[in-house]
PDB file of N, CA and C in Angstrom:
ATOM      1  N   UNK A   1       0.844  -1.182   0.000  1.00  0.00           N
ATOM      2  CA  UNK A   1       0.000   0.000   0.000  1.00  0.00           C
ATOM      3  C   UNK A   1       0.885   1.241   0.000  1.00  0.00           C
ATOM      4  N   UNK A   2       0.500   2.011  -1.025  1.00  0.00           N
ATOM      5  CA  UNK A   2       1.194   3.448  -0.525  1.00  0.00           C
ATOM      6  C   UNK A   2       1.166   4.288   0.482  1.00  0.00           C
ATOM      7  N   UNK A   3       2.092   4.877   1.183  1.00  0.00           N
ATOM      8  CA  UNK A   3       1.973   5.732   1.924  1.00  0.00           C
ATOM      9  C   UNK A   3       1.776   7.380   2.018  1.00  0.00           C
ATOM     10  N   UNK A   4       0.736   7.914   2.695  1.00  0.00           N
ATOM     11  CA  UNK A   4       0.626   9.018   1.951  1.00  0.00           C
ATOM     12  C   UNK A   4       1.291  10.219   3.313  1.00  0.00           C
ATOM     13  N   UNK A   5       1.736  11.690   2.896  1.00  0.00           N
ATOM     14  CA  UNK A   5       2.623  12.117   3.934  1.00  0.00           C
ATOM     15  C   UNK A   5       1.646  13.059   4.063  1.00  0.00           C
ATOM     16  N   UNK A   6       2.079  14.172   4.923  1.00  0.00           N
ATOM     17  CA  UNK A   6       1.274  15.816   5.466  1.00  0.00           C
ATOM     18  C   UNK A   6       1.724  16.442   3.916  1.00  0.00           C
ATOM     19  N   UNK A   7       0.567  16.789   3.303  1.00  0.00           N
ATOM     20  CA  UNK A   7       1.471  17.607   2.283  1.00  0.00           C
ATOM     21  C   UNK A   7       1.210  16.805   0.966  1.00  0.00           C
ATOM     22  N   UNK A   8       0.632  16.120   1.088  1.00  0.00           N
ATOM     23  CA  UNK A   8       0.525  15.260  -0.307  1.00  0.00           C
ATOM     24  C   UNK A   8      -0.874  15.587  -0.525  1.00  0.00           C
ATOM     25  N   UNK A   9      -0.823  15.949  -2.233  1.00  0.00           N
ATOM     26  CA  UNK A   9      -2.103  16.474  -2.650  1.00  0.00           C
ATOM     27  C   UNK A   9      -2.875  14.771  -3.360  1.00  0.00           C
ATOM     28  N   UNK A  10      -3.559  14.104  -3.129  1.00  0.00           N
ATOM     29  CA  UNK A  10      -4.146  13.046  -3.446  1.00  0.00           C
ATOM     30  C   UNK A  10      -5.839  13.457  -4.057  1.00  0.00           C
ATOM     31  N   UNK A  11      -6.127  12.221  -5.202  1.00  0.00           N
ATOM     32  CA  UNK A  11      -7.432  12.059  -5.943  1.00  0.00           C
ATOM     33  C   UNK A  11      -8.109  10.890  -5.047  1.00  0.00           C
ATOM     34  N   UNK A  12      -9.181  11.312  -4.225  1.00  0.00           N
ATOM     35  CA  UNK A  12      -9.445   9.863  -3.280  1.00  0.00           C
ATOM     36  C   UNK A  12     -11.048  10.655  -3.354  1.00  0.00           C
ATOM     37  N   UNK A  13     -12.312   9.211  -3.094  1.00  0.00           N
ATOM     38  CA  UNK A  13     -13.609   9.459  -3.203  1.00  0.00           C
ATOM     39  C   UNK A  13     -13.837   9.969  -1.660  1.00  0.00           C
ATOM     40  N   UNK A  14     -14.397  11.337  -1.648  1.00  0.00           N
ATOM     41  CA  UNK A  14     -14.691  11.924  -0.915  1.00  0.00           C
ATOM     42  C   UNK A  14     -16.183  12.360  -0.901  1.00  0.00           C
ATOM     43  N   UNK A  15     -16.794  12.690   0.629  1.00  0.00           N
ATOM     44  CA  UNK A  15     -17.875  12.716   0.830  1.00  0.00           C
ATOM     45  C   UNK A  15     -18.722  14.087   0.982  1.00  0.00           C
ATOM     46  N   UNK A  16     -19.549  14.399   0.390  1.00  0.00           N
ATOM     47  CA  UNK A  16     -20.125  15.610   0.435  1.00  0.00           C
ATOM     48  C   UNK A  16     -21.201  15.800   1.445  1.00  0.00           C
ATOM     49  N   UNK A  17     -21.178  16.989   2.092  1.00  0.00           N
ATOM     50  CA  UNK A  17     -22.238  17.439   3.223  1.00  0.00           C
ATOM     51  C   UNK A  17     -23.079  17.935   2.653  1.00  0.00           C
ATOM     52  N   UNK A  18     -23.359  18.200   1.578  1.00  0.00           N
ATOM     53  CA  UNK A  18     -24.863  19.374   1.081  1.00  0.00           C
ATOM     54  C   UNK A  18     -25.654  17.865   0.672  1.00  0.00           C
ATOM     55  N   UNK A  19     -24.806  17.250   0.008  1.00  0.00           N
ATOM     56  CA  UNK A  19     -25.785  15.719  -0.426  1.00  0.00           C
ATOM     57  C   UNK A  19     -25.152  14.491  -0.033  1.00  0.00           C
ATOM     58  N   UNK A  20     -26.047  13.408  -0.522  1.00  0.00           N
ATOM     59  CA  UNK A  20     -25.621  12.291   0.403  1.00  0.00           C
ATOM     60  C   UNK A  20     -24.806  11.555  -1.029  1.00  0.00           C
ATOM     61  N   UNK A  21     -23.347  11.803  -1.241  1.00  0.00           N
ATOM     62  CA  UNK A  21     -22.778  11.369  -2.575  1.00  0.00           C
ATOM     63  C   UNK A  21     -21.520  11.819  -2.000  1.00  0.00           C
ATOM     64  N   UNK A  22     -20.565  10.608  -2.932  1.00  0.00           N
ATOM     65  CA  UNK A  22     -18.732  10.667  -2.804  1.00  0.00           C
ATOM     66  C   UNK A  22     -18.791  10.540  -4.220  1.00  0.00           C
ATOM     67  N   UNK A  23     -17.767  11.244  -4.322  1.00  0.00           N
ATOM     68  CA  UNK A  23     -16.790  11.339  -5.956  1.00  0.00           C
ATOM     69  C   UNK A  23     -15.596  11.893  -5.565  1.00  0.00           C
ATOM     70  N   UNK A  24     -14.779  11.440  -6.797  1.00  0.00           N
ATOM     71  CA  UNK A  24     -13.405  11.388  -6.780  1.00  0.00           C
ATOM     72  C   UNK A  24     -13.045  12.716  -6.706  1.00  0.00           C
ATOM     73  N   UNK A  25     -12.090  13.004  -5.909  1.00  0.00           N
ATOM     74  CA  UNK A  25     -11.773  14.637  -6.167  1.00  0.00           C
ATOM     75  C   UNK A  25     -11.008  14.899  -5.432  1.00  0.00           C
ATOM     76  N   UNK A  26      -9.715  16.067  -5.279  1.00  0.00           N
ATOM     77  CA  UNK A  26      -8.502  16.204  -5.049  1.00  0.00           C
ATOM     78  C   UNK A  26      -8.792  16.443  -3.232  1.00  0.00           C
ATOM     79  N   UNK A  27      -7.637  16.145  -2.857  1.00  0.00           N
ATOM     80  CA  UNK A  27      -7.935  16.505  -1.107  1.00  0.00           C
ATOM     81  C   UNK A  27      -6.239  16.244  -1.070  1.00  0.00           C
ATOM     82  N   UNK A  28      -6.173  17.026   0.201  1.00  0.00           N
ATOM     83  CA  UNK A  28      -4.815  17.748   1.016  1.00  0.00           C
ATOM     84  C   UNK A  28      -4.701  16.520   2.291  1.00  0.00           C
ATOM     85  N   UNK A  29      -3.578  15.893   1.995  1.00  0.00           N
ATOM     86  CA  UNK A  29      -3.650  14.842   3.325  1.00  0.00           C
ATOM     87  C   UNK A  29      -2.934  16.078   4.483  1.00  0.00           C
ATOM     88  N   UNK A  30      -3.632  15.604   5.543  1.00  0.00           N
ATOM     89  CA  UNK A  30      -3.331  16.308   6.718  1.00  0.00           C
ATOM     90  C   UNK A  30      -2.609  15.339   7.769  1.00  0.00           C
ATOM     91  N   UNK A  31      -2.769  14.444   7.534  1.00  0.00           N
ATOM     92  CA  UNK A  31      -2.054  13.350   9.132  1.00  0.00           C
ATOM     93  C   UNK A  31      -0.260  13.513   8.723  1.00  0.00           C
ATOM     94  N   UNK A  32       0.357  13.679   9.555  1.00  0.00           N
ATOM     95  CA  UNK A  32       1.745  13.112   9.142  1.00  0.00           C
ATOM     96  C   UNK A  32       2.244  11.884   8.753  1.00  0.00           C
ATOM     97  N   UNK A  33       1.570  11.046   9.482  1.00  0.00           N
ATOM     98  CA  UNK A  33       1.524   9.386   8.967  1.00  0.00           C
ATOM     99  C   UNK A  33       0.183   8.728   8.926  1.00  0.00           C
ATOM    100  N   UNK A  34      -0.072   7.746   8.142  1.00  0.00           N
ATOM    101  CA  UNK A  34      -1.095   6.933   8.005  1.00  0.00           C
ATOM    102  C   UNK A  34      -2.018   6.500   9.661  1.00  0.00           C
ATOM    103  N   UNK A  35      -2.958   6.668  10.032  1.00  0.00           N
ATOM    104  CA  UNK A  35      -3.683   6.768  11.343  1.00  0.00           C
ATOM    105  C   UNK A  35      -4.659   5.587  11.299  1.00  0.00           C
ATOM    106  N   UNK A  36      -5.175   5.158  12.848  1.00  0.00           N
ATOM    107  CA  UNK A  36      -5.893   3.544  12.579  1.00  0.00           C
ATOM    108  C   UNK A  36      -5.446   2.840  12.455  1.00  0.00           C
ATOM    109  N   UNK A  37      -6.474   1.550  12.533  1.00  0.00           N
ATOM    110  CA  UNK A  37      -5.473   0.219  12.370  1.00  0.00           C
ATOM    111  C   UNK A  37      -4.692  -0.376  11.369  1.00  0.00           C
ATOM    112  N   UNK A  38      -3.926  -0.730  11.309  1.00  0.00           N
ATOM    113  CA  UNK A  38      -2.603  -0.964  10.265  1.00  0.00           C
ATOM    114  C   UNK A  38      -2.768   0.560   9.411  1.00  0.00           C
ATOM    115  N   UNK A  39      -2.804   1.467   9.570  1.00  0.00           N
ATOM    116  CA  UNK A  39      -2.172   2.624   8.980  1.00  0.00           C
ATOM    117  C   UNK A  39      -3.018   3.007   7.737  1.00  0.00           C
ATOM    118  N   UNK A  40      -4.648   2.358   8.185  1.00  0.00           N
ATOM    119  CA  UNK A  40      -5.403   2.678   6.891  1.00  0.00           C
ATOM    120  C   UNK A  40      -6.033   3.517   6.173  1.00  0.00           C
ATOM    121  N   UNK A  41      -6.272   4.323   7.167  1.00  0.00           N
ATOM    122  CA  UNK A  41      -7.013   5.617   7.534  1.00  0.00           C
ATOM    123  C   UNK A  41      -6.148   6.714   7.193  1.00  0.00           C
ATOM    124  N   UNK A  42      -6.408   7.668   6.764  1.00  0.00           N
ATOM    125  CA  UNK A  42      -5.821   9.079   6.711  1.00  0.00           C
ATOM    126  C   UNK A  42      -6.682  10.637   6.826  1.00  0.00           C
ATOM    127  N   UNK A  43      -6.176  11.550   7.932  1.00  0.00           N
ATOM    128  CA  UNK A  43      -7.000  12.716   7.736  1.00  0.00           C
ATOM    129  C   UNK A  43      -7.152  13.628   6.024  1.00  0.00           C
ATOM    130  N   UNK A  44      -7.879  14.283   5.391  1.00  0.00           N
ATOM    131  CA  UNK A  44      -7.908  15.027   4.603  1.00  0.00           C
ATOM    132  C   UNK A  44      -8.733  16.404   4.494  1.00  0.00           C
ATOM    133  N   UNK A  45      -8.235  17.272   4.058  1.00  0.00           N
ATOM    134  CA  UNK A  45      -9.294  18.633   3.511  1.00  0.00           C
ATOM    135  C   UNK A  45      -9.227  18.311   1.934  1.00  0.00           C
ATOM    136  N   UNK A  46     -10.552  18.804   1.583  1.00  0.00           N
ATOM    137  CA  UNK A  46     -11.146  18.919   0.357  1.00  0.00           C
ATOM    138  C   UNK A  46     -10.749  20.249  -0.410  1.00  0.00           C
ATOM    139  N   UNK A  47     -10.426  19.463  -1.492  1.00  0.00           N
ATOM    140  CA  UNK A  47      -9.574  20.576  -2.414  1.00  0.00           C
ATOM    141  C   UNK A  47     -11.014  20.877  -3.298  1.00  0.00           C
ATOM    142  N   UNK A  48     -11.179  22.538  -3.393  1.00  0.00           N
ATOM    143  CA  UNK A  48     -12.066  22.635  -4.697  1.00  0.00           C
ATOM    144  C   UNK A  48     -11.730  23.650  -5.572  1.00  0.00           C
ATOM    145  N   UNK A  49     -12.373  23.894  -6.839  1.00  0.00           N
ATOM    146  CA  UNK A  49     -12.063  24.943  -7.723  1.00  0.00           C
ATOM    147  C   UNK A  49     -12.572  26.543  -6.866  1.00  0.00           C
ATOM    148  N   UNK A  50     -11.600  26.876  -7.640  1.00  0.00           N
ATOM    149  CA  UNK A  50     -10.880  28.179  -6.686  1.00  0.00           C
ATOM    150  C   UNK A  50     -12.261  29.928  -7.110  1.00  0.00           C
ATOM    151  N   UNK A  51     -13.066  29.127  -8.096  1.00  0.00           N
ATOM    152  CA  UNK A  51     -14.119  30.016  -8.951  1.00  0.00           C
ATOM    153  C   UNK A  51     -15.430  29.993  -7.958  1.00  0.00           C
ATOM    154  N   UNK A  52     -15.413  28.728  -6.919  1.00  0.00           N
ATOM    155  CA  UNK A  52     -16.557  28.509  -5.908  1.00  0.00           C
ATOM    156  C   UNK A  52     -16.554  29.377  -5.080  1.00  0.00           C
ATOM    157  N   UNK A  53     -17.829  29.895  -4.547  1.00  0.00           N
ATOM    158  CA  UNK A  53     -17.984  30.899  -3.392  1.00  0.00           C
ATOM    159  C   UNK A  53     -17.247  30.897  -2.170  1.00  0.00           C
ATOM    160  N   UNK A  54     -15.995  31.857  -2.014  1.00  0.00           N
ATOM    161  CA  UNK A  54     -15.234  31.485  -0.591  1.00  0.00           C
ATOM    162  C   UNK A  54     -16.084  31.209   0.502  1.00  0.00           C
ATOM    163  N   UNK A  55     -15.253  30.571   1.145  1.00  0.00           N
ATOM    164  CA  UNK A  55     -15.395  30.510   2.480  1.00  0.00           C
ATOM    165  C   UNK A  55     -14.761  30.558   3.436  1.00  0.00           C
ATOM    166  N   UNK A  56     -14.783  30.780   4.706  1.00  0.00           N
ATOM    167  CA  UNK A  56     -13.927  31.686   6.025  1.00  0.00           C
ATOM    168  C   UNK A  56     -12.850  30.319   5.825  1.00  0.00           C
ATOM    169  N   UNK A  57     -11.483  30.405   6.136  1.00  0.00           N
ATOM    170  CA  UNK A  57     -10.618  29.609   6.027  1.00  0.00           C
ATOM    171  C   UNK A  57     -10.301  28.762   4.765  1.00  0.00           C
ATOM    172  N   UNK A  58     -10.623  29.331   4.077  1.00  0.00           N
ATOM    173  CA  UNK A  58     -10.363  28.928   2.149  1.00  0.00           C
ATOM    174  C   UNK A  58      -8.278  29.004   2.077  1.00  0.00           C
ATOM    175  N   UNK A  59      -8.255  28.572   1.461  1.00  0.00           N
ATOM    176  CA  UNK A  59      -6.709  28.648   1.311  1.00  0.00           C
ATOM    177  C   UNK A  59      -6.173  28.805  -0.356  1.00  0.00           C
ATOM    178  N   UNK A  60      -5.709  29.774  -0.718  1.00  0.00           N
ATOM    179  CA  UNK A  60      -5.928  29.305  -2.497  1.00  0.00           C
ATOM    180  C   UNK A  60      -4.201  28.735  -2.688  1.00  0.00           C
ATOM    181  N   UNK A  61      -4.549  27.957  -3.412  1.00  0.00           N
ATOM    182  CA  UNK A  61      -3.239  26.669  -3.819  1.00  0.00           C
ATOM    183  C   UNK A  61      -2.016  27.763  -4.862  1.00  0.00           C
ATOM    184  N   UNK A  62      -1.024  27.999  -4.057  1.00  0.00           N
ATOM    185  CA  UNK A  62       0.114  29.020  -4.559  1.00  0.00           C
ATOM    186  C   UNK A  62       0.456  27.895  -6.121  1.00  0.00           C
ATOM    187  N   UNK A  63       1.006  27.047  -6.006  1.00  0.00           N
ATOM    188  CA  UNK A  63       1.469  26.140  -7.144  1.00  0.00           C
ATOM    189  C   UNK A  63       0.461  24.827  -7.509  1.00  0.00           C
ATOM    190  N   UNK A  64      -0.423  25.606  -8.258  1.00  0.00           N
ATOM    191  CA  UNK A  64      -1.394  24.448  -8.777  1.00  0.00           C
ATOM    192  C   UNK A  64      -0.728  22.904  -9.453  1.00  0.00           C
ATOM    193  N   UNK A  65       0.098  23.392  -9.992  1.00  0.00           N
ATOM    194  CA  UNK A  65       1.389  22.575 -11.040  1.00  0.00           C
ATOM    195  C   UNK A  65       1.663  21.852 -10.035  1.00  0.00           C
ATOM    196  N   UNK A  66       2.707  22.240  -9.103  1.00  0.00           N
ATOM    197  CA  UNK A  66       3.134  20.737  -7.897  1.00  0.00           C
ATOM    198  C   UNK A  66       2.458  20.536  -7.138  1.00  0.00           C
ATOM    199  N   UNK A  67       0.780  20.673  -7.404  1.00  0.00           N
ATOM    200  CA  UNK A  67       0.023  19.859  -6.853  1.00  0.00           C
ATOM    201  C   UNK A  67      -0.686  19.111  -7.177  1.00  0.00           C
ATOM    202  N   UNK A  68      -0.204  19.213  -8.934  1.00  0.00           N
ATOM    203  CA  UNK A  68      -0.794  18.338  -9.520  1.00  0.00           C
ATOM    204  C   UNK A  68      -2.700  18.830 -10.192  1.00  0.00           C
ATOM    205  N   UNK A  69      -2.751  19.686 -10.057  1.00  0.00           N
ATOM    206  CA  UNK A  69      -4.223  20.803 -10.349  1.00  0.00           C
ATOM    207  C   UNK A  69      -4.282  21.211 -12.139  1.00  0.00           C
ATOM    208  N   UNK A  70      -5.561  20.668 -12.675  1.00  0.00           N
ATOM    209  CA  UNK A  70      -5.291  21.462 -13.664  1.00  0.00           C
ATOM    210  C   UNK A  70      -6.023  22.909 -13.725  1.00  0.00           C
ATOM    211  N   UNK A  71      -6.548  23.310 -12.447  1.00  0.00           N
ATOM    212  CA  UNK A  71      -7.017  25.004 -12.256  1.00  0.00           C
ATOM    213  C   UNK A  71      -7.127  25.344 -11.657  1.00  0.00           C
ATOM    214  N   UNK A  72      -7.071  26.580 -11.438  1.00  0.00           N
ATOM    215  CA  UNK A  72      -6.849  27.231  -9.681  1.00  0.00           C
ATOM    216  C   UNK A  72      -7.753  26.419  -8.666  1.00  0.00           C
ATOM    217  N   UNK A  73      -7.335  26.354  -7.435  1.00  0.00           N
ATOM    218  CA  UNK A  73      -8.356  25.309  -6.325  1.00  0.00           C
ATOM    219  C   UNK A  73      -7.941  25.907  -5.053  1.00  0.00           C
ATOM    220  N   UNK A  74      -8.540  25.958  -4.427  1.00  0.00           N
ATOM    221  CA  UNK A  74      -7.984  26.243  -2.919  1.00  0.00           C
ATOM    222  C   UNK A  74      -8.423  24.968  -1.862  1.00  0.00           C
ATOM    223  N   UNK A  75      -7.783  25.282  -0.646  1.00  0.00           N
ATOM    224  CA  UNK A  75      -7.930  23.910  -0.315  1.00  0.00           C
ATOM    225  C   UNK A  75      -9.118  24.589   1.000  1.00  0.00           C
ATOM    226  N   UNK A  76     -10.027  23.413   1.329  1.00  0.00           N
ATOM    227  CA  UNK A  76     -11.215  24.282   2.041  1.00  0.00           C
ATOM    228  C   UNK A  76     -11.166  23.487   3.472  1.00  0.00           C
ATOM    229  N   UNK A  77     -10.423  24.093   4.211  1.00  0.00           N
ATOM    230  CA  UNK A  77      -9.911  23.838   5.697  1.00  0.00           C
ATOM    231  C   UNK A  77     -11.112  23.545   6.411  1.00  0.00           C
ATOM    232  N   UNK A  78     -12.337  23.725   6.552  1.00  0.00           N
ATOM    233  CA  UNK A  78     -13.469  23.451   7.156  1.00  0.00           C
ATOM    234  C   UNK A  78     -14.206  22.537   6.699  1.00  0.00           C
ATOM    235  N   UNK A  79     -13.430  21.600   5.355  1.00  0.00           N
ATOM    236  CA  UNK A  79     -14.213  20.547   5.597  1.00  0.00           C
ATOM    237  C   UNK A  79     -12.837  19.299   5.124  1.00  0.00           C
ATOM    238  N   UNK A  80     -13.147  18.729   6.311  1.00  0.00           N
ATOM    239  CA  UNK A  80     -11.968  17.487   6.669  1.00  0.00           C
ATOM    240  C   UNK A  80     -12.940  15.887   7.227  1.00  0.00           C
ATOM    241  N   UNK A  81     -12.478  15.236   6.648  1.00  0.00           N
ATOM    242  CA  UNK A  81     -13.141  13.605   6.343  1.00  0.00           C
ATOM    243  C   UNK A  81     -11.873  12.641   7.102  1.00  0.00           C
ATOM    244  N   UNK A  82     -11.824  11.868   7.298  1.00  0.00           N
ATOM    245  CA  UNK A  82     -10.719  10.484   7.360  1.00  0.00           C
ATOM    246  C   UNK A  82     -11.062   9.701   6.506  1.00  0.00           C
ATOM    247  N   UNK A  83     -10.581   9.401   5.859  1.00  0.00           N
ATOM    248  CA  UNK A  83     -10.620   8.374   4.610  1.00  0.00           C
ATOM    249  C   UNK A  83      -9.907   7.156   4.426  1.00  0.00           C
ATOM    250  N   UNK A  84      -9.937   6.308   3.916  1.00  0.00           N
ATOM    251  CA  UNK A  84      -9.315   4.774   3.328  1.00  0.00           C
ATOM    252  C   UNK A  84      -8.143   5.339   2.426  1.00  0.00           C
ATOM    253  N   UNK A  85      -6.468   5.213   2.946  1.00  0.00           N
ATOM    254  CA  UNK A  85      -5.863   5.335   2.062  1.00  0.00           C
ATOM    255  C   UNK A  85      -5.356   4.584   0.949  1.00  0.00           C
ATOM    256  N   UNK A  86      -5.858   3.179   1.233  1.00  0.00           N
ATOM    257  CA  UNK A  86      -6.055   2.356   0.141  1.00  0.00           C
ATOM    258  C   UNK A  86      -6.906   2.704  -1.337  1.00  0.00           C
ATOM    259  N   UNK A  87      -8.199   3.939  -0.932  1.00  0.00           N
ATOM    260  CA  UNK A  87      -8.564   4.386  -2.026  1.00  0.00           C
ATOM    261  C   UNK A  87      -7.751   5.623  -3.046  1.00  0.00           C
ATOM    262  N   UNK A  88      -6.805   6.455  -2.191  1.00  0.00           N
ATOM    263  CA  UNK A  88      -6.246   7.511  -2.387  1.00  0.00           C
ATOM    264  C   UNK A  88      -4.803   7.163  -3.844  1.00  0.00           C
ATOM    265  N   UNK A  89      -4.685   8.123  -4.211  1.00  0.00           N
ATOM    266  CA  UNK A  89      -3.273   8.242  -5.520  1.00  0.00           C
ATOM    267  C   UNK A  89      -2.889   9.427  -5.165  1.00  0.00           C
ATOM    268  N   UNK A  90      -1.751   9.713  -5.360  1.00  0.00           N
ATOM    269  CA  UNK A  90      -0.997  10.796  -5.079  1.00  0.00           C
ATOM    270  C   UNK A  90      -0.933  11.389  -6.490  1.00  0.00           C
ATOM    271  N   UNK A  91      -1.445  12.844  -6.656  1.00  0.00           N
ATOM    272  CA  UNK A  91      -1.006  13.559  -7.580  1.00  0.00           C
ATOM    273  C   UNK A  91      -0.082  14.719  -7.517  1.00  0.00           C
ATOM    274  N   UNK A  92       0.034  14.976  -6.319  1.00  0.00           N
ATOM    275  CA  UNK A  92       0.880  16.127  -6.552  1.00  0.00           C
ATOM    276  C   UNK A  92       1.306  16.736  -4.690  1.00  0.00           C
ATOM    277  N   UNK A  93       1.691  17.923  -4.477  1.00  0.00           N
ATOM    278  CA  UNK A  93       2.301  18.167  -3.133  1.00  0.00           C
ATOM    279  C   UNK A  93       1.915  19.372  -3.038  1.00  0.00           C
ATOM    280  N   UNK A  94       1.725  19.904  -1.906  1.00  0.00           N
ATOM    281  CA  UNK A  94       2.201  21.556  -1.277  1.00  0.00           C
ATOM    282  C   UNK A  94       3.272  21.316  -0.253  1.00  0.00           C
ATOM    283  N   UNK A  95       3.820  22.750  -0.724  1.00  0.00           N
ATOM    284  CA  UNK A  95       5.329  23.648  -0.129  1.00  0.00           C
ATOM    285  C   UNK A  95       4.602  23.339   1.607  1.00  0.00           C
ATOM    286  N   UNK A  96       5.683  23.385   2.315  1.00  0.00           N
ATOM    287  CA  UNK A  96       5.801  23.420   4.139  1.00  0.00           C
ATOM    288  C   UNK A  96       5.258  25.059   4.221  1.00  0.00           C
ATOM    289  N   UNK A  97       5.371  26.113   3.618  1.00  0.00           N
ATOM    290  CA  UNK A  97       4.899  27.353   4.261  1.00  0.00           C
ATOM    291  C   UNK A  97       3.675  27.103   4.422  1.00  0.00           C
ATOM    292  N   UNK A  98       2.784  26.396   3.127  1.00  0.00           N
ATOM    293  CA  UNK A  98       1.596  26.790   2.813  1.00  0.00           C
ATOM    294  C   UNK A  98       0.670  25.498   3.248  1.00  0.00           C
ATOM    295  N   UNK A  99       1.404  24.650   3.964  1.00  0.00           N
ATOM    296  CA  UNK A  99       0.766  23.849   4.694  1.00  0.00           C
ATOM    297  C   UNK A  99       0.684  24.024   6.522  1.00  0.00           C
ATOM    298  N   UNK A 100       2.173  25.035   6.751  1.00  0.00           N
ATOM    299  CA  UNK A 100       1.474  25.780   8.246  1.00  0.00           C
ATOM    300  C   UNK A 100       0.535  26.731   8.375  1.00  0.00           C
ATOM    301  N   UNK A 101       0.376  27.311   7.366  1.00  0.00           N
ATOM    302  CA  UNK A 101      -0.394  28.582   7.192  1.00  0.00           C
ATOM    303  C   UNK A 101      -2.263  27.433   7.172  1.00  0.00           C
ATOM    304  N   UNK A 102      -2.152  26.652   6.240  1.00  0.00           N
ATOM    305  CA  UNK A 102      -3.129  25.586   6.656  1.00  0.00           C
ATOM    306  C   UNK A 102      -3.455  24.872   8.038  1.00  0.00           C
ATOM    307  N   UNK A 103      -2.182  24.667   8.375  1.00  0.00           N
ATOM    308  CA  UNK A 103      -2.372  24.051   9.795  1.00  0.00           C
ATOM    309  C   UNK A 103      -2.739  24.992  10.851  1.00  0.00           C
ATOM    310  N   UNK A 104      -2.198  25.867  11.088  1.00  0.00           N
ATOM    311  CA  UNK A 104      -2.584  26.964  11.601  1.00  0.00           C
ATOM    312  C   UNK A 104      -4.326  27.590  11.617  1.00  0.00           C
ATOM    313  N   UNK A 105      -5.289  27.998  10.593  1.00  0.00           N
ATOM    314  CA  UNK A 105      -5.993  27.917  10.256  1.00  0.00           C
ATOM    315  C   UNK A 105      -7.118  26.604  11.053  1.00  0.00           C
ATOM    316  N   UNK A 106      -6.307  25.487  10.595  1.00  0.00           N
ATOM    317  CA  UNK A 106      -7.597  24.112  10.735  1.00  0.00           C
ATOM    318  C   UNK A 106      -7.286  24.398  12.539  1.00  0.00           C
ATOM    319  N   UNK A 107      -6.265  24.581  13.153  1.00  0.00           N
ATOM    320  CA  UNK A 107      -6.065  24.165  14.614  1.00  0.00           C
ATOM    321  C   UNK A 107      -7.063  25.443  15.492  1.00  0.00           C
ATOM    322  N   UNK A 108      -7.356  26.913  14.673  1.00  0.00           N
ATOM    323  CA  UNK A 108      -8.279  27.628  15.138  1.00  0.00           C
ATOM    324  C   UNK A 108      -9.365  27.053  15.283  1.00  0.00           C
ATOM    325  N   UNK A 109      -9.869  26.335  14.052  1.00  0.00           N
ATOM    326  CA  UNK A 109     -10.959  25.385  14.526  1.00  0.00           C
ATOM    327  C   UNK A 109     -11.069  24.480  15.912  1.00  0.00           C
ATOM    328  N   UNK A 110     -10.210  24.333  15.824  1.00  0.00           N
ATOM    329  CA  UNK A 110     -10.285  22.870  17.811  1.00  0.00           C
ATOM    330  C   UNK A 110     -10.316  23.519  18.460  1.00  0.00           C
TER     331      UNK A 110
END
C-alpha cells in the first residue's frame, strides 16, 4: 500500500455534506503518517475549484502545477473527512509554508 505524507495532494472518493454522494476529487492529506489500524485511515481537507464561493478559512493553492491541479483550487480547511488510504493516488504536493499557514488555520478550529 502506498503511503501518503502531510502535504501530499491526493485524488481519493470523498464525501459531500450538502448531499448524500462521494466522488473522486482532489484533497490535502493532513495526518503526518497513516492513522488507525494498520495505517489505513488518513486525515484530509477537500480541495475545490478556486471560482466557488469562498469561504472563512479557504486557502488558495500558490502552485497548482506541484500539486498536480489542472485550475486554480484552494484547499477548504473546514471541511476534513478520514478516509481509506487504500482508495487515495498521489497527484501532486504543497510547499511546508503553505501547509502551516493551513495548519494553523484548521487548529483555530479545535
Amino acid at each position: 500500500m502506498t503511503r501518503f505524507e502531510r502535504g501530499d495532494v491526493v485524488r481519493i472518493m470523498f464525501p459531500h455534506v450538502e448531499r448524500n454522494v462521494r466522488r473522486a476529487r482532489p484533497a490535502l492529506v493532513l495526518t503526518r503518517e497513516p492513522i488507525g489500524p494498520d495505517g489505513l485511515l488518513i486525515w484530509a481537507a477537500m480541495i475545490t475549484n478556486a471560482a466557488r464561493d469562498p469561504w472563512p478559512g479557504d486557502v488558495p493553492i500558490e502552485d497548482r502545477e506541484a500539486a498536480g491541479l489542472p485550475v486554480p483550487s484552494i484547499v477548504r480547511t473546514a471541511k476534513i473527512a478520514t478516509l481509506e488510504a487504500a482508495s487515495a493516488t498521489r497527484i501532486g504536493r504543497l510547499g511546508e509554508e503553505q501547509m502551516a499557514e493551513i495548519g494553523r488555520l484548521i487548529s483555530a478550529y479545535l
